[in-house]
C-alpha atoms as a PDB file:
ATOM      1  CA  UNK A   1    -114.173  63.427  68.419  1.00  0.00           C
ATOM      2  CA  UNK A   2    -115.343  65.171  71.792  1.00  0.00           C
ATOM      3  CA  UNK A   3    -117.294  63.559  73.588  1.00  0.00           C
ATOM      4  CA  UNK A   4    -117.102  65.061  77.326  1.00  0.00           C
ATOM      5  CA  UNK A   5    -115.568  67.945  78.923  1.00  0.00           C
ATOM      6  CA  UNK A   6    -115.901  70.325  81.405  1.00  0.00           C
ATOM      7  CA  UNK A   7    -116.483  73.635  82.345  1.00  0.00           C
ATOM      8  CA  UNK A   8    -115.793  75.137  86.162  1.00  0.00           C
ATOM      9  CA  UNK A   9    -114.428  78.914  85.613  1.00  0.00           C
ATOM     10  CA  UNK A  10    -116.416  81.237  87.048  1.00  0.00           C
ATOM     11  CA  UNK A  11    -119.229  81.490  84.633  1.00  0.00           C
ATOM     12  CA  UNK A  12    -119.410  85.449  84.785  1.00  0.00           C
ATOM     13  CA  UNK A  13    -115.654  85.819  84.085  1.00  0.00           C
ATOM     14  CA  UNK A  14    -115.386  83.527  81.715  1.00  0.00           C
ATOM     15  CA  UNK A  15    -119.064  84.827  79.488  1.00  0.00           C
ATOM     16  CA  UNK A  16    -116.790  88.404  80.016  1.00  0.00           C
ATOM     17  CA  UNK A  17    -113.733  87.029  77.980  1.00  0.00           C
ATOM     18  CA  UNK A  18    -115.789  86.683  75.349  1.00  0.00           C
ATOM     19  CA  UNK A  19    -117.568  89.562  75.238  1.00  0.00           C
ATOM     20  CA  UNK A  20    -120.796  88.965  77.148  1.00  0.00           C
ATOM     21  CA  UNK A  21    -122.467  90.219  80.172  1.00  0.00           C
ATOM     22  CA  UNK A  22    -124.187  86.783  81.663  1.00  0.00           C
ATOM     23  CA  UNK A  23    -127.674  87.167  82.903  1.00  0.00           C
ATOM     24  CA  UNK A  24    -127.042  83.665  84.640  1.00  0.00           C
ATOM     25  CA  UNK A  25    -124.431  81.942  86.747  1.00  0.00           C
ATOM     26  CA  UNK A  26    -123.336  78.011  85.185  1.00  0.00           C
ATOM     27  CA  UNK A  27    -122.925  75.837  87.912  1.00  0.00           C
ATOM     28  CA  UNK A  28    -119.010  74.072  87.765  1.00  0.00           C
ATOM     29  CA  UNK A  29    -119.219  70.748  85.944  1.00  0.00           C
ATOM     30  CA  UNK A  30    -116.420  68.225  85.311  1.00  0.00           C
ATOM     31  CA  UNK A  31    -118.223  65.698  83.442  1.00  0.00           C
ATOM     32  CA  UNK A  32    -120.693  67.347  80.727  1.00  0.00           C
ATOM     33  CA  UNK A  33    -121.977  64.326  78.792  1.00  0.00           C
ATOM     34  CA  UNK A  34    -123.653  64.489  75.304  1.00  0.00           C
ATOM     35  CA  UNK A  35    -127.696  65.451  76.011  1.00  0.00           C
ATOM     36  CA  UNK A  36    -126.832  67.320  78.484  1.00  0.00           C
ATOM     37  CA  UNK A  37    -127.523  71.374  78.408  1.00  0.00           C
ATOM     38  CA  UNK A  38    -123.921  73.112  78.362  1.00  0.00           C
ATOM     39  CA  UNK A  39    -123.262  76.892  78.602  1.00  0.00           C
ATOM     40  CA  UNK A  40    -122.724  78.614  74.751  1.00  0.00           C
ATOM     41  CA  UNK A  41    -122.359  82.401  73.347  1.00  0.00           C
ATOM     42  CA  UNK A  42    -124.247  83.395  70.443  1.00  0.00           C
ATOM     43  CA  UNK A  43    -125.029  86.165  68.617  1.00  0.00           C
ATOM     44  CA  UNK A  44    -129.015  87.728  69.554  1.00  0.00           C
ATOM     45  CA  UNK A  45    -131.152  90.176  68.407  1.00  0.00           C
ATOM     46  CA  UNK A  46    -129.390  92.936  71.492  1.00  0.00           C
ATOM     47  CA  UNK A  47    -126.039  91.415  70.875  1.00  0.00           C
ATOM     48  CA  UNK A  48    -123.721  88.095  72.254  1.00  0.00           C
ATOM     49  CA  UNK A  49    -125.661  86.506  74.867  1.00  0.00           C
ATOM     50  CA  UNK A  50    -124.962  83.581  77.035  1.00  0.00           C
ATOM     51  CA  UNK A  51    -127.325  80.840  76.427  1.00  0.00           C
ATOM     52  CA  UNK A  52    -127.624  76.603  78.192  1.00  0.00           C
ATOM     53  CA  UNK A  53    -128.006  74.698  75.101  1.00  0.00           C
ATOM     54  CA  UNK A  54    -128.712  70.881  74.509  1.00  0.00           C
ATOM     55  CA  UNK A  55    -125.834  69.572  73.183  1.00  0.00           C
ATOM     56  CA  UNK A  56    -126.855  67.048  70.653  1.00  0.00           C
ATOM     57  CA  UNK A  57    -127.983  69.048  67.483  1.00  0.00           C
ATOM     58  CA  UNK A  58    -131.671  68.071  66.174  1.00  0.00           C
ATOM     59  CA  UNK A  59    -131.764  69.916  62.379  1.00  0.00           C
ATOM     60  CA  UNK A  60    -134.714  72.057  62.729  1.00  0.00           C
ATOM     61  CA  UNK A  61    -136.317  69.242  59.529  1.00  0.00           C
ATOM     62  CA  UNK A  62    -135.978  65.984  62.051  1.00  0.00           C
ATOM     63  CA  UNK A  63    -139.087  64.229  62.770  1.00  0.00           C
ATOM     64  CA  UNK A  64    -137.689  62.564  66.018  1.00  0.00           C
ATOM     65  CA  UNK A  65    -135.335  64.809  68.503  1.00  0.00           C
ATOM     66  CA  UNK A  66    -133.530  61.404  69.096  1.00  0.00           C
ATOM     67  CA  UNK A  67    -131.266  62.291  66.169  1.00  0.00           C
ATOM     68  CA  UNK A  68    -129.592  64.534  67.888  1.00  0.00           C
ATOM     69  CA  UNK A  69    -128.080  61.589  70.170  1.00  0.00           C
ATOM     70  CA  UNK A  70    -125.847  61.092  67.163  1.00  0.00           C
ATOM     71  CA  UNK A  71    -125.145  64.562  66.634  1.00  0.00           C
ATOM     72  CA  UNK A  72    -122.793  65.699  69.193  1.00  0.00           C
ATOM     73  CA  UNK A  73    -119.688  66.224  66.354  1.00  0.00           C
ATOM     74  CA  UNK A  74    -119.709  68.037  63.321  1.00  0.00           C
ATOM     75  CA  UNK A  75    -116.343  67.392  61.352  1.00  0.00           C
ATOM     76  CA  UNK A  76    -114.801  70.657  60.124  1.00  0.00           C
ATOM     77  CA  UNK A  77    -114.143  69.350  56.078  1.00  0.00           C
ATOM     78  CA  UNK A  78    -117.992  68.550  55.941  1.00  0.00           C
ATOM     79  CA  UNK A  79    -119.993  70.706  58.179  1.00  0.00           C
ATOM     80  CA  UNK A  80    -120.101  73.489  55.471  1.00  0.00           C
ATOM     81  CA  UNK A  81    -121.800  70.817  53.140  1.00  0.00           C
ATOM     82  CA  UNK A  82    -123.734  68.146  55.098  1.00  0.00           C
ATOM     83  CA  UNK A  83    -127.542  69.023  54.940  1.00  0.00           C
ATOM     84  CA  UNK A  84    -127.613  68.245  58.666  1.00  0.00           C
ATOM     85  CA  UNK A  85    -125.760  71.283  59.404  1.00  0.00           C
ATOM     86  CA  UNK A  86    -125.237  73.532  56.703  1.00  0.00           C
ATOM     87  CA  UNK A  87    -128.034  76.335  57.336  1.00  0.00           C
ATOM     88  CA  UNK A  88    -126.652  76.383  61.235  1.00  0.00           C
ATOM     89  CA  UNK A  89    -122.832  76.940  59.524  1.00  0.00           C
ATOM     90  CA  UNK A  90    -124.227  80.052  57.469  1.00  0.00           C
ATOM     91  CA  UNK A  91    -126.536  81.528  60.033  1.00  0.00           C
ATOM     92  CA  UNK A  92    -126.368  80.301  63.761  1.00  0.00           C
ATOM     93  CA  UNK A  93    -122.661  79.847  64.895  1.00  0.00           C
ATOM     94  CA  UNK A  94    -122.044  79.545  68.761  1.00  0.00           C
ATOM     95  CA  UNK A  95    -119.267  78.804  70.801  1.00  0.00           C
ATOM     96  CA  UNK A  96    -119.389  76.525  74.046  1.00  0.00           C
ATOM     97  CA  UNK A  97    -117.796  77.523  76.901  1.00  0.00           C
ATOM     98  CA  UNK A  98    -114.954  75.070  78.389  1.00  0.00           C
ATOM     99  CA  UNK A  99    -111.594  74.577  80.537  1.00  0.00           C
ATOM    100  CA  UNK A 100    -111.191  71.225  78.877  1.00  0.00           C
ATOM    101  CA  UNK A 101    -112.373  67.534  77.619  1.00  0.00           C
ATOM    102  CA  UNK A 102    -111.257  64.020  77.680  1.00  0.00           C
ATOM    103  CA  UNK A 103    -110.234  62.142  75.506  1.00  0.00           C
ATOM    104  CA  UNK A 104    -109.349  58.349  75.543  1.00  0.00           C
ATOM    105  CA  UNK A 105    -105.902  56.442  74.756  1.00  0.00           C
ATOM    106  CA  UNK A 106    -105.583  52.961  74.192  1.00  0.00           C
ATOM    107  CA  UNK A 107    -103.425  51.364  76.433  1.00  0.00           C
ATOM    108  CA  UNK A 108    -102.599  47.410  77.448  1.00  0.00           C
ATOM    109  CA  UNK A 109    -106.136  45.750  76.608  1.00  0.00           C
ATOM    110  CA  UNK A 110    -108.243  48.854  78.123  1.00  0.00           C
ATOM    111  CA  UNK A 111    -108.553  52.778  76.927  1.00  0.00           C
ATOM    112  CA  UNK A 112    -107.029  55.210  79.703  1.00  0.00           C
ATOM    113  CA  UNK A 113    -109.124  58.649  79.966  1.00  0.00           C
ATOM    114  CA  UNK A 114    -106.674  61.490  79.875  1.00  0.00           C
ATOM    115  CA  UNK A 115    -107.627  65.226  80.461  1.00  0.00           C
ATOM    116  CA  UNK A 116    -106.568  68.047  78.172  1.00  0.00           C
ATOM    117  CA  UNK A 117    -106.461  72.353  78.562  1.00  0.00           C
ATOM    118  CA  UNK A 118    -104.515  74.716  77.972  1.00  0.00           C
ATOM    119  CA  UNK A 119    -101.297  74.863  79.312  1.00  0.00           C
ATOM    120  CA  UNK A 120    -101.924  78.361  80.569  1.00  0.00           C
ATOM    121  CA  UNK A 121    -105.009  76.884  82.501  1.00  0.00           C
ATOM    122  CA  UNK A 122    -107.166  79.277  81.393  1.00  0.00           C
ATOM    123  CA  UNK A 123    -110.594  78.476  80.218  1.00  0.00           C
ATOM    124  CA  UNK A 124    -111.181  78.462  76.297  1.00  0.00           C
ATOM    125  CA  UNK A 125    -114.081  78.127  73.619  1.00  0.00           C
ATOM    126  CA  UNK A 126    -114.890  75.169  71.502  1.00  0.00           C
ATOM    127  CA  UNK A 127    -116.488  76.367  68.176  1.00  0.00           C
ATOM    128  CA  UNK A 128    -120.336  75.051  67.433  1.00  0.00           C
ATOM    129  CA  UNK A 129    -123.082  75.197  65.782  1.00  0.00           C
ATOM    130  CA  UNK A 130    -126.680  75.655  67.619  1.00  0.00           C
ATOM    131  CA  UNK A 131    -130.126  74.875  66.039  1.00  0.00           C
ATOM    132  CA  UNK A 132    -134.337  75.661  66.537  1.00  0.00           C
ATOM    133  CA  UNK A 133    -136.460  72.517  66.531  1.00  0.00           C
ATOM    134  CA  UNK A 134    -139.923  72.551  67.139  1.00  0.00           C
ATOM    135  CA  UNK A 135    -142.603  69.178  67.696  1.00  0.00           C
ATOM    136  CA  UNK A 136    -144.950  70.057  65.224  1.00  0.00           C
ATOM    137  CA  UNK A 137    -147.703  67.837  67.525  1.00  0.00           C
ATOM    138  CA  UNK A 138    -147.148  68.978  70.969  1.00  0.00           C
ATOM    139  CA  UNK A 139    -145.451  72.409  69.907  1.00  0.00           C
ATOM    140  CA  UNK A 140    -142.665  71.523  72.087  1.00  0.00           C
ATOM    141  CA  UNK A 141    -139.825  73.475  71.323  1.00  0.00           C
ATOM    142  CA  UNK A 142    -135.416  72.824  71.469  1.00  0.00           C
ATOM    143  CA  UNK A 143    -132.824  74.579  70.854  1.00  0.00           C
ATOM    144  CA  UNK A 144    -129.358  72.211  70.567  1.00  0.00           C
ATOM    145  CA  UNK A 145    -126.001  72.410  69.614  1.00  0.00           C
ATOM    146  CA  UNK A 146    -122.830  70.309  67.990  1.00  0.00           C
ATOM    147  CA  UNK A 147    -119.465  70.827  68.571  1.00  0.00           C
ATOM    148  CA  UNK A 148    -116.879  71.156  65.594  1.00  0.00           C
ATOM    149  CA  UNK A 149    -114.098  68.793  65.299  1.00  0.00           C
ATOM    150  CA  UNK A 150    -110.931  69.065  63.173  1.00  0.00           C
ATOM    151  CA  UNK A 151    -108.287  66.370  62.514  1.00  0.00           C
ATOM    152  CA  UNK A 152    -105.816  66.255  65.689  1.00  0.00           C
ATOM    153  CA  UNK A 153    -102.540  68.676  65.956  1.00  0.00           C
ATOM    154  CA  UNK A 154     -99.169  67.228  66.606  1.00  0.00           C
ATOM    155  CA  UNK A 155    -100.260  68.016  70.559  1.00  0.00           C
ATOM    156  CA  UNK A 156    -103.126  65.390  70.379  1.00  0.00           C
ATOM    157  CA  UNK A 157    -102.477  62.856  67.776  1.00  0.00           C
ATOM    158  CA  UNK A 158    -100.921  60.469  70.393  1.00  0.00           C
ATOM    159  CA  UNK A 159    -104.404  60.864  71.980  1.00  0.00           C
ATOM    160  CA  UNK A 160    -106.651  61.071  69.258  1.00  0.00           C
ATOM    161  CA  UNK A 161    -106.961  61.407  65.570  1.00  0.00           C
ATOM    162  CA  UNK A 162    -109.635  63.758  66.328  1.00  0.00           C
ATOM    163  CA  UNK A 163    -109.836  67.326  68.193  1.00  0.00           C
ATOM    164  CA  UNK A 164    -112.416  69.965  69.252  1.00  0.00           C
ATOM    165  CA  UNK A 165    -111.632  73.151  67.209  1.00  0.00           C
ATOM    166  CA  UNK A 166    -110.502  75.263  70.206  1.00  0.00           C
ATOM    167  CA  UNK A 167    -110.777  79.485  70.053  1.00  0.00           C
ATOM    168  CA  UNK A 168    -109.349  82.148  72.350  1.00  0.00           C
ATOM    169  CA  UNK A 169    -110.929  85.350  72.298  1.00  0.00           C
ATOM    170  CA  UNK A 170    -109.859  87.075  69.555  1.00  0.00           C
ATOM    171  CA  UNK A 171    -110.519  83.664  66.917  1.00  0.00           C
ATOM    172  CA  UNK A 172    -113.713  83.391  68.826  1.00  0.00           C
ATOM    173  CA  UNK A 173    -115.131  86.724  67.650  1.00  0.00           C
ATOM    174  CA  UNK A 174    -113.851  85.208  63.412  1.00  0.00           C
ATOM    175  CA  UNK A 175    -115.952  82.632  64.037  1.00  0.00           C
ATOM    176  CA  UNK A 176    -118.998  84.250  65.319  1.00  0.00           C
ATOM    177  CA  UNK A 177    -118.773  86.320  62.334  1.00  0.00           C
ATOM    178  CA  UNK A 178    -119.212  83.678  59.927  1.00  0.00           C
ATOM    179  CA  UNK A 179    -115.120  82.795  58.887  1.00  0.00           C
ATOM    180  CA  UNK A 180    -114.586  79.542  57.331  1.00  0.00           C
ATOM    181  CA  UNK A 181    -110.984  79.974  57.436  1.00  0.00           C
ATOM    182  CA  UNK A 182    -110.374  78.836  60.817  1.00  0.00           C
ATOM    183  CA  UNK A 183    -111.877  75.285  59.859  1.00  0.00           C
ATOM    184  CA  UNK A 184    -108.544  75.176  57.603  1.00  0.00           C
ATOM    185  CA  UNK A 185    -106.059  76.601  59.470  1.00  0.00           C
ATOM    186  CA  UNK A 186    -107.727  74.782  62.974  1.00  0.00           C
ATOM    187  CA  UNK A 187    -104.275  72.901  63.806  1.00  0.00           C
ATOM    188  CA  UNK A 188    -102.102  75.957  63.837  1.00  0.00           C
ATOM    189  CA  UNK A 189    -104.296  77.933  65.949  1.00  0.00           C
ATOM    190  CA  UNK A 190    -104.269  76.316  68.546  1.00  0.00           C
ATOM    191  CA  UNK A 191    -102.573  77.006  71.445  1.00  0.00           C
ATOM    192  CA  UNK A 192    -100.497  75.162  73.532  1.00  0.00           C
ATOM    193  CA  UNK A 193    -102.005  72.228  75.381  1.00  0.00           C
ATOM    194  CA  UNK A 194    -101.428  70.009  78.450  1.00  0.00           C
ATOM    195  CA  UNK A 195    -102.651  66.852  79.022  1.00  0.00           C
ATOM    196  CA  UNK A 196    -102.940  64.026  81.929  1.00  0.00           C
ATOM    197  CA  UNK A 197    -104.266  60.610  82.596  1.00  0.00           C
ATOM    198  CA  UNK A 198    -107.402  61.033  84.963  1.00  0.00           C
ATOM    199  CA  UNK A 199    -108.892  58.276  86.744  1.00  0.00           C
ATOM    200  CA  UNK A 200    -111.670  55.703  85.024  1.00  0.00           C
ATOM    201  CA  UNK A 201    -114.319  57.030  87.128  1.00  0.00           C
ATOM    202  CA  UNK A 202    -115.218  59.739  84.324  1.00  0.00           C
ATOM    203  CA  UNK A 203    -116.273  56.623  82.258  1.00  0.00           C
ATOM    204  CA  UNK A 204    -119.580  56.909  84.229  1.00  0.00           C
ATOM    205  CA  UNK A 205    -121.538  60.246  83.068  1.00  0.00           C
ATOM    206  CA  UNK A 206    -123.303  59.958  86.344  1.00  0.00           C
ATOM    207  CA  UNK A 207    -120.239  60.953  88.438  1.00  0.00           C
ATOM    208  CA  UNK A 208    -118.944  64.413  89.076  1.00  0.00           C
ATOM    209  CA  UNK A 209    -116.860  66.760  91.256  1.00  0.00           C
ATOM    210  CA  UNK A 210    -113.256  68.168  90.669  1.00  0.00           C
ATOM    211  CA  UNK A 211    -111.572  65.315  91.758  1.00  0.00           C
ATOM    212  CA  UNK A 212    -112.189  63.560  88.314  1.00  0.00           C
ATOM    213  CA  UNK A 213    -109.866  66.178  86.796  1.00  0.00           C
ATOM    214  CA  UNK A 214    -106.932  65.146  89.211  1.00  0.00           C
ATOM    215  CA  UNK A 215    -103.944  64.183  87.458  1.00  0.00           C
ATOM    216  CA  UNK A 216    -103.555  60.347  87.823  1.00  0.00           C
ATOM    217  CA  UNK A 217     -99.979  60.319  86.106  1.00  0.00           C
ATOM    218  CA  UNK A 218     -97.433  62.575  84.982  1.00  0.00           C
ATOM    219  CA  UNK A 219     -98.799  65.669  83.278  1.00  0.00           C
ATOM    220  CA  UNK A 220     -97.524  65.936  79.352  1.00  0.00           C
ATOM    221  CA  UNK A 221     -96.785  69.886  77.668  1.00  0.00           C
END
């Protein structure tokens, strides 16, 4: 699964890799947390546009917005299928802006937080899925969005059974456009990876700054 990461490129550089002029400047995080509103591309009604989304997704049907607590993942051999997420596969696609996410290793009688990117250190889209949901009552309305996960590459398996499917550019634009393929081929596209062992204050959504992305260990390519 993925269950935090970050994003601190320069927001207008990084919305320009993918094909978008942002209207708005994302403010450097290195410990987004589930609930929390993270920076996505979609496809508008004038074109790509950069958009803060709540990541969580609440299916436009839920009664409670709580649901989307659970929502965070959407796993790559179901999402085409599960009623949760199925209209959002066919018609509203996104993809969330990153440098990189955590994941968490078992090791001795604790699990060690390690931090994964690309091994070019550039910053990367995760694919997604983004949703409308409106409170009937108060006429509140929320838009939200899930990550897609796909089962782990060679790269990540010693970490986790479970990855983010991760885009560059060019896979980015397939998705957008409404590919399935990707979800089956997700292992072999992705690019090369680095990963190191960060310190346990990430545990803790409520801290942040760079200095939770230092390495803590010896950095593994």
């Amino acid at each position: 699964m993925c269950g935090r990461f970050a994003f601190y490129s320069p927001s207008e550089a990084t919305a320009a890799l993918f094909g978008v002029s942002a209207s708005m400047e994302v403010q450097p995080r290195y410990n987004i947390a589930p609930t929390q509103y993270i920076a996505a591309i979609r496809d508008g009604s004038d074109g790509r546009e950069l958009a803060m989304l709540r990541w969580g997704l609440v299916p436009s049907w839920a009664k409670d917005p709580s649901i989307g607590n659970r929502m965070i993942n959407a796993r790559a051999e179901t999402v085409a299928e599960k009623p949760s997420y199925r209209a959002a596969f066919r018609h509203r696609r996104c993809i969330v802006l990153a440098d990189g996410f955590y994941e968490w290793r078992r090791e001795s009688d604790a699990k060690a937080p390690y931090f994964i990117s690309l091994a070019s250190g550039e910053p990367f889209a995760l694919a997604g899925l983004w949703e409308n949901w409106n409170d009937k009552s108060s006429g509140e309305a929320l838009q939200t969005t899930t990550l897609i996960t796909t089962a782990a590459n060679a790269f990540m398996q010693p970490l986790h059974h479970r990855m983010p499917l991760i885009l560059q550019p060019d896979a980015a634009t397939e998705w957008l456009a409404g590919s399935a393929n990707l979800l089956e081929q997700a292992a072999d596209q992705t690019p090369a990876l680095q990963a190191w062992p960060v310190d346990r204050r990430v545990n803790n959504a409520r801290n942040e700054g760079e200095e939770l992305i230092d390495a803590a260990g010896d950095i593994i390519q």
